[in-house]
PDB file of N, CA and C in Angstrom:
ATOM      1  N   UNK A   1       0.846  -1.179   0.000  1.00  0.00           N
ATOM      2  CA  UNK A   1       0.000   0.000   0.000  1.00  0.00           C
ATOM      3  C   UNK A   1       0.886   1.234   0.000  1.00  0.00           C
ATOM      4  N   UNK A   2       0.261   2.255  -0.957  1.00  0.00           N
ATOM      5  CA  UNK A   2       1.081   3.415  -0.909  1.00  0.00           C
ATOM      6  C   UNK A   2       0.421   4.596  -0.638  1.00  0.00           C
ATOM      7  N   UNK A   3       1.424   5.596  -0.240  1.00  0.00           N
ATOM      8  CA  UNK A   3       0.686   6.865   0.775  1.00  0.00           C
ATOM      9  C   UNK A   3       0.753   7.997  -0.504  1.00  0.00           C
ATOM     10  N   UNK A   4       0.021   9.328  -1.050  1.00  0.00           N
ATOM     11  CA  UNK A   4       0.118  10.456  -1.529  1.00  0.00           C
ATOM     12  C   UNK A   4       1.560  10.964  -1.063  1.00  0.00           C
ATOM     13  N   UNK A   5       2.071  10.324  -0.150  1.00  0.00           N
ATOM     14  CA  UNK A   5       3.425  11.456   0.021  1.00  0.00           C
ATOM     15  C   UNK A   5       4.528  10.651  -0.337  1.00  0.00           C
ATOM     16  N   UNK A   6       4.275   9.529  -1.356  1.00  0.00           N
ATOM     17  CA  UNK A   6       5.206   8.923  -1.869  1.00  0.00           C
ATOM     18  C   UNK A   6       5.416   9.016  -3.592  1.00  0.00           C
ATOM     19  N   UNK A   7       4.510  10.040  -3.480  1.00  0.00           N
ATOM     20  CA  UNK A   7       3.771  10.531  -5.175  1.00  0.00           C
ATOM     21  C   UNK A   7       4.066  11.730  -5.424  1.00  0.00           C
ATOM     22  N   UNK A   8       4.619  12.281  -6.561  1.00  0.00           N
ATOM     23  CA  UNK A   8       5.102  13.465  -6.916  1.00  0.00           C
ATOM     24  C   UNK A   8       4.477  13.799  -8.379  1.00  0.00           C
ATOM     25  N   UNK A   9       3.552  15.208  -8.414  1.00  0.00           N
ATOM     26  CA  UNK A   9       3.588  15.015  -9.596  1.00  0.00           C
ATOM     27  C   UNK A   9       4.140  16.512 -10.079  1.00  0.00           C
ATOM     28  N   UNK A  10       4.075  16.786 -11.294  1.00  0.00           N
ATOM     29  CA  UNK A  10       4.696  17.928 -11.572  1.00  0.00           C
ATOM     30  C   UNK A  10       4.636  19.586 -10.641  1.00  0.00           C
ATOM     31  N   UNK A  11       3.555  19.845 -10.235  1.00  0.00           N
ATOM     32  CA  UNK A  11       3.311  20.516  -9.259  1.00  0.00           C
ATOM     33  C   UNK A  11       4.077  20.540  -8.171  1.00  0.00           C
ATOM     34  N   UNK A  12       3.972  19.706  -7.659  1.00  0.00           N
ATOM     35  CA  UNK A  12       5.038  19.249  -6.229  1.00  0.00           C
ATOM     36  C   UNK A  12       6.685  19.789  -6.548  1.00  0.00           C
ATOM     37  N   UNK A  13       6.915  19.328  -7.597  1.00  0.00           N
ATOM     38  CA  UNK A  13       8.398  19.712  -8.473  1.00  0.00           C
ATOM     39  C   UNK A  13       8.587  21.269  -8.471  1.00  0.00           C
ATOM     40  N   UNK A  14       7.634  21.606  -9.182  1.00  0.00           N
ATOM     41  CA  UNK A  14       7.345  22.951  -9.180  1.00  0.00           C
ATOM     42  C   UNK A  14       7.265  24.109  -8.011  1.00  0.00           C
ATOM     43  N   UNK A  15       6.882  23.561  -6.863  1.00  0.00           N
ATOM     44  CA  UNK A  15       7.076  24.038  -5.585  1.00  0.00           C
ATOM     45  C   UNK A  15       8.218  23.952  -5.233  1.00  0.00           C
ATOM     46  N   UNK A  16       8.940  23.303  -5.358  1.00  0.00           N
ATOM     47  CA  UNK A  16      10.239  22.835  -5.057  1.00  0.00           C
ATOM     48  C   UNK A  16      10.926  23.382  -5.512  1.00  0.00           C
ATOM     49  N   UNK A  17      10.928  24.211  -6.682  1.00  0.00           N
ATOM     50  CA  UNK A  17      11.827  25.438  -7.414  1.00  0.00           C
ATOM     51  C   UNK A  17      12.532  25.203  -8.858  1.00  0.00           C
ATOM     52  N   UNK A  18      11.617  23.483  -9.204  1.00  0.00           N
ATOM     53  CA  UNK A  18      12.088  23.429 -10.438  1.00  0.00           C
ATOM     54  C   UNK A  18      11.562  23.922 -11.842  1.00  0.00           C
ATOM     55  N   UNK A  19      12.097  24.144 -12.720  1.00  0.00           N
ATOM     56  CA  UNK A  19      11.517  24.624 -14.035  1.00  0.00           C
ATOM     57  C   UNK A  19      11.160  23.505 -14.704  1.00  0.00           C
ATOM     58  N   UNK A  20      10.523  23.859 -15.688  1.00  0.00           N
ATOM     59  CA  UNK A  20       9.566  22.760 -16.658  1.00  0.00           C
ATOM     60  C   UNK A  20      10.680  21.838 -17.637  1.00  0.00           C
ATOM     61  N   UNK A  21      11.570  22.883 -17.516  1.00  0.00           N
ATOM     62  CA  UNK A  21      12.684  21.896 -18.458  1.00  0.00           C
ATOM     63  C   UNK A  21      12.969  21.187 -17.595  1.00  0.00           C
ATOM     64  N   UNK A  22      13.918  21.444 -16.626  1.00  0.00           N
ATOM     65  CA  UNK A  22      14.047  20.053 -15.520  1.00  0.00           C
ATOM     66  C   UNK A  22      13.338  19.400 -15.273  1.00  0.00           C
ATOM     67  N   UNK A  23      12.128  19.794 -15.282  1.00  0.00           N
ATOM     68  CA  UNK A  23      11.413  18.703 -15.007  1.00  0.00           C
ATOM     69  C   UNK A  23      10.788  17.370 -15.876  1.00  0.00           C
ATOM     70  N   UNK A  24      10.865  18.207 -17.064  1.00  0.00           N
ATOM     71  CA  UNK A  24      10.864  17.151 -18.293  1.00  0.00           C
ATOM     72  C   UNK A  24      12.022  16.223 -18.152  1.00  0.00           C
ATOM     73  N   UNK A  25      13.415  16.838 -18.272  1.00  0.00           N
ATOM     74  CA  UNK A  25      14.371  16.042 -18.303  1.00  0.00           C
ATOM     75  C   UNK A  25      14.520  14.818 -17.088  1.00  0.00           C
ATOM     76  N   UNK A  26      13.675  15.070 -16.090  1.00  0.00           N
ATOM     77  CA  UNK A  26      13.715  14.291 -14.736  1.00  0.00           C
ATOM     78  C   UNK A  26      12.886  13.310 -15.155  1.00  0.00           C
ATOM     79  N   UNK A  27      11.753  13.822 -15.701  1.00  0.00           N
ATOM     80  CA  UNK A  27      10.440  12.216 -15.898  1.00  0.00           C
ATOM     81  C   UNK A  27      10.273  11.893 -17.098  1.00  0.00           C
ATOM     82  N   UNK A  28      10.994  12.387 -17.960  1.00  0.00           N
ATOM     83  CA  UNK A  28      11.113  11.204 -19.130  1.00  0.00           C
ATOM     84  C   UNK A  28      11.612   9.882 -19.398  1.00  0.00           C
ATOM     85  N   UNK A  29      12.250   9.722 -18.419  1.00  0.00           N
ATOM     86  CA  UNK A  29      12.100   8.428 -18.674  1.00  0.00           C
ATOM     87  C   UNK A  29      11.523   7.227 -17.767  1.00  0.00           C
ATOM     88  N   UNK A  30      10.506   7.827 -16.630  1.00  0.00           N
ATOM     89  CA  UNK A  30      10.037   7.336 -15.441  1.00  0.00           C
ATOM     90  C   UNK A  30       8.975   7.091 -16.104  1.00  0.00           C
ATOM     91  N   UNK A  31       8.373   5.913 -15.344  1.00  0.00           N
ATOM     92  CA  UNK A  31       6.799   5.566 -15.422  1.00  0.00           C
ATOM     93  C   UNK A  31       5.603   5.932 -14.782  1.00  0.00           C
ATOM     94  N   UNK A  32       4.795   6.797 -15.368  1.00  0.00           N
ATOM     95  CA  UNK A  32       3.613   7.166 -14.820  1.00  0.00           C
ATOM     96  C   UNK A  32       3.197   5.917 -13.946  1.00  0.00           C
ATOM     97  N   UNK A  33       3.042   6.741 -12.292  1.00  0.00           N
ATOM     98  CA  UNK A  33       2.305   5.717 -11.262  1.00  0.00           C
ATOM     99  C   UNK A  33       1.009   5.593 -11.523  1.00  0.00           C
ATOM    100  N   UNK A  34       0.484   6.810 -11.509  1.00  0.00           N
ATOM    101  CA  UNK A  34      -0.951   7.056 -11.779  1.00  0.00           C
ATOM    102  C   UNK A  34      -0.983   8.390 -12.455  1.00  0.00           C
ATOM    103  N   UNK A  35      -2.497   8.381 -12.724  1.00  0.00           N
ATOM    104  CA  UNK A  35      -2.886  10.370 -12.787  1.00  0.00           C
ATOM    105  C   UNK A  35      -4.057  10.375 -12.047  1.00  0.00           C
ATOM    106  N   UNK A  36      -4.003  11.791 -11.569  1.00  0.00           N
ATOM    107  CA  UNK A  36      -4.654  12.648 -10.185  1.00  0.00           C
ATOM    108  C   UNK A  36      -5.340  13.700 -10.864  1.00  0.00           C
ATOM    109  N   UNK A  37      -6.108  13.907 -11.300  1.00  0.00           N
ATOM    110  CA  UNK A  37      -6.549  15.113 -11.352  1.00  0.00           C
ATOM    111  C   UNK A  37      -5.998  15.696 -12.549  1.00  0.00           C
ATOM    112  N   UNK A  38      -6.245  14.670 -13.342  1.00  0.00           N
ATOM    113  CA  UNK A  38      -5.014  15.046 -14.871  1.00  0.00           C
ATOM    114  C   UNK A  38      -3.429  15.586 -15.030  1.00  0.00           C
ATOM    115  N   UNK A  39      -3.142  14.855 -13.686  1.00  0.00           N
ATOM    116  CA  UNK A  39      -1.843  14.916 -13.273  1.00  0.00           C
ATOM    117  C   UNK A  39      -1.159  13.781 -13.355  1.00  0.00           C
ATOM    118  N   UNK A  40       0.276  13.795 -13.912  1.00  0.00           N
ATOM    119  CA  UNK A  40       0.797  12.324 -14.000  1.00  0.00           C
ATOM    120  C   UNK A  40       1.744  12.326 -12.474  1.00  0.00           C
ATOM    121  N   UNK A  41       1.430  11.369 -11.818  1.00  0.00           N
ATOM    122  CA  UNK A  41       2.060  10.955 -10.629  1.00  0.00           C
ATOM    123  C   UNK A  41       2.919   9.652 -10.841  1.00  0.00           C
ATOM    124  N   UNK A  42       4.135  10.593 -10.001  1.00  0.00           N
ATOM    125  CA  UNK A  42       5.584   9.690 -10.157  1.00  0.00           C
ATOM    126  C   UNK A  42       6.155   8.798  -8.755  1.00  0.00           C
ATOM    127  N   UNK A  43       6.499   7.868  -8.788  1.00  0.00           N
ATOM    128  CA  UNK A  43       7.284   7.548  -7.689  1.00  0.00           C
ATOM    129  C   UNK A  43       8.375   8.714  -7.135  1.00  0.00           C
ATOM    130  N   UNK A  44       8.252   9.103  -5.372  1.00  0.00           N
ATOM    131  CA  UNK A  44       9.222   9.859  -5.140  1.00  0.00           C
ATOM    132  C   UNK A  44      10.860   9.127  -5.191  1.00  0.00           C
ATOM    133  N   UNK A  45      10.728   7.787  -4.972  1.00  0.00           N
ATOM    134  CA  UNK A  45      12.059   7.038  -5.322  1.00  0.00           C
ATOM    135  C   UNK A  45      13.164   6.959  -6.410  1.00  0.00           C
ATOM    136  N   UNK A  46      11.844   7.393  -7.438  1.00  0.00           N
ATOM    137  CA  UNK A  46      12.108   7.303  -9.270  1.00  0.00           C
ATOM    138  C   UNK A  46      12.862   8.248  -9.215  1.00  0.00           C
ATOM    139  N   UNK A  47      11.872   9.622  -8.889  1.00  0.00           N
ATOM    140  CA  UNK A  47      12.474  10.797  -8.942  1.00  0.00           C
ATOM    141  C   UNK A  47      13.531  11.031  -7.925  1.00  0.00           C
ATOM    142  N   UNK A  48      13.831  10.943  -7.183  1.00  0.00           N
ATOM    143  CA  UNK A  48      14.826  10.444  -6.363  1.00  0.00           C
ATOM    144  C   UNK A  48      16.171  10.084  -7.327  1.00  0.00           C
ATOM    145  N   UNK A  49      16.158   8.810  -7.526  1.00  0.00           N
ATOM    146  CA  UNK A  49      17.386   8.148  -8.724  1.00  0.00           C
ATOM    147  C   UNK A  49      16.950   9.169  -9.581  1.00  0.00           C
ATOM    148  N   UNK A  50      16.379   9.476 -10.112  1.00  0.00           N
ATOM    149  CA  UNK A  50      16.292  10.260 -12.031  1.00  0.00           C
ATOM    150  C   UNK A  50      17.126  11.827 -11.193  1.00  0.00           C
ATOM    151  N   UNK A  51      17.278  12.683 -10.077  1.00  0.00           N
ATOM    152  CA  UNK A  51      18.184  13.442  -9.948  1.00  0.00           C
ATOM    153  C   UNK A  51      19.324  13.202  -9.470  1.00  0.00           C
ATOM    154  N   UNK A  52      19.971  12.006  -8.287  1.00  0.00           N
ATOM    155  CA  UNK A  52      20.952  11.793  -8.462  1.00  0.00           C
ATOM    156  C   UNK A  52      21.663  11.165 -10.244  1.00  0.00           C
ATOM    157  N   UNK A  53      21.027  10.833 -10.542  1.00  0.00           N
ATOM    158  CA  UNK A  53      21.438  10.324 -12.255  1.00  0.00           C
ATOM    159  C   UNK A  53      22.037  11.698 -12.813  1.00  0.00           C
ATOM    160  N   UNK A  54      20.775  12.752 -12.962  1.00  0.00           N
ATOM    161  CA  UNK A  54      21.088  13.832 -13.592  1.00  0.00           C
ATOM    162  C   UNK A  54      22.589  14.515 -12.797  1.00  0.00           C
ATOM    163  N   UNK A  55      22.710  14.519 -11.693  1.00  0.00           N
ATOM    164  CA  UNK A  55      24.021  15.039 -10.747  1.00  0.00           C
ATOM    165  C   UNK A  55      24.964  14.487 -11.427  1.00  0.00           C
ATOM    166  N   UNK A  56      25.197  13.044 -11.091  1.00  0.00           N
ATOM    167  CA  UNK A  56      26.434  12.441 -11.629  1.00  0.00           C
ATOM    168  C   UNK A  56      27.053  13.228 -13.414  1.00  0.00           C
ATOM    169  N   UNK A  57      25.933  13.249 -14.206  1.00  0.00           N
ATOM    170  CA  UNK A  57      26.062  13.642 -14.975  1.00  0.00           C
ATOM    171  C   UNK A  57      27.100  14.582 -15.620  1.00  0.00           C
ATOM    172  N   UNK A  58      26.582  15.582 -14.449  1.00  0.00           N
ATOM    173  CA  UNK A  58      27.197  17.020 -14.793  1.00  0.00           C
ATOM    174  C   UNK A  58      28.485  17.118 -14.008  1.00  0.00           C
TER     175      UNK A  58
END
């Protein structure tokens, strides 16, 4: 069973101080958990790994 505060969807990101480009670049290649409210909801874990990924990167 999973809780809303294990779910991120673009909004949440967005509070957080990211821009739309980052944020594209963060969930493209993650799998939609669900959608909310015509929101695509992400694992916070995913997103989690998908920014350390992007770190190493640079």
């Amino acid at each position: 069973m999973t809780s809303d505060v294990e779910k991120l969807t673009k909004l949440h990101l967005q509070a957080f101080g990211l821009t739309d480009y980052i944020i594209k670049e963060l969930v493209k290649s993650l799998d939609v958990q669900c959608k909310n409210a015509g929101f695509n909801e992400y694992a916070a874990a995913d997103i989690r790994a998908s920014v350390e990924k992007k770190v190493e990167k640079s």
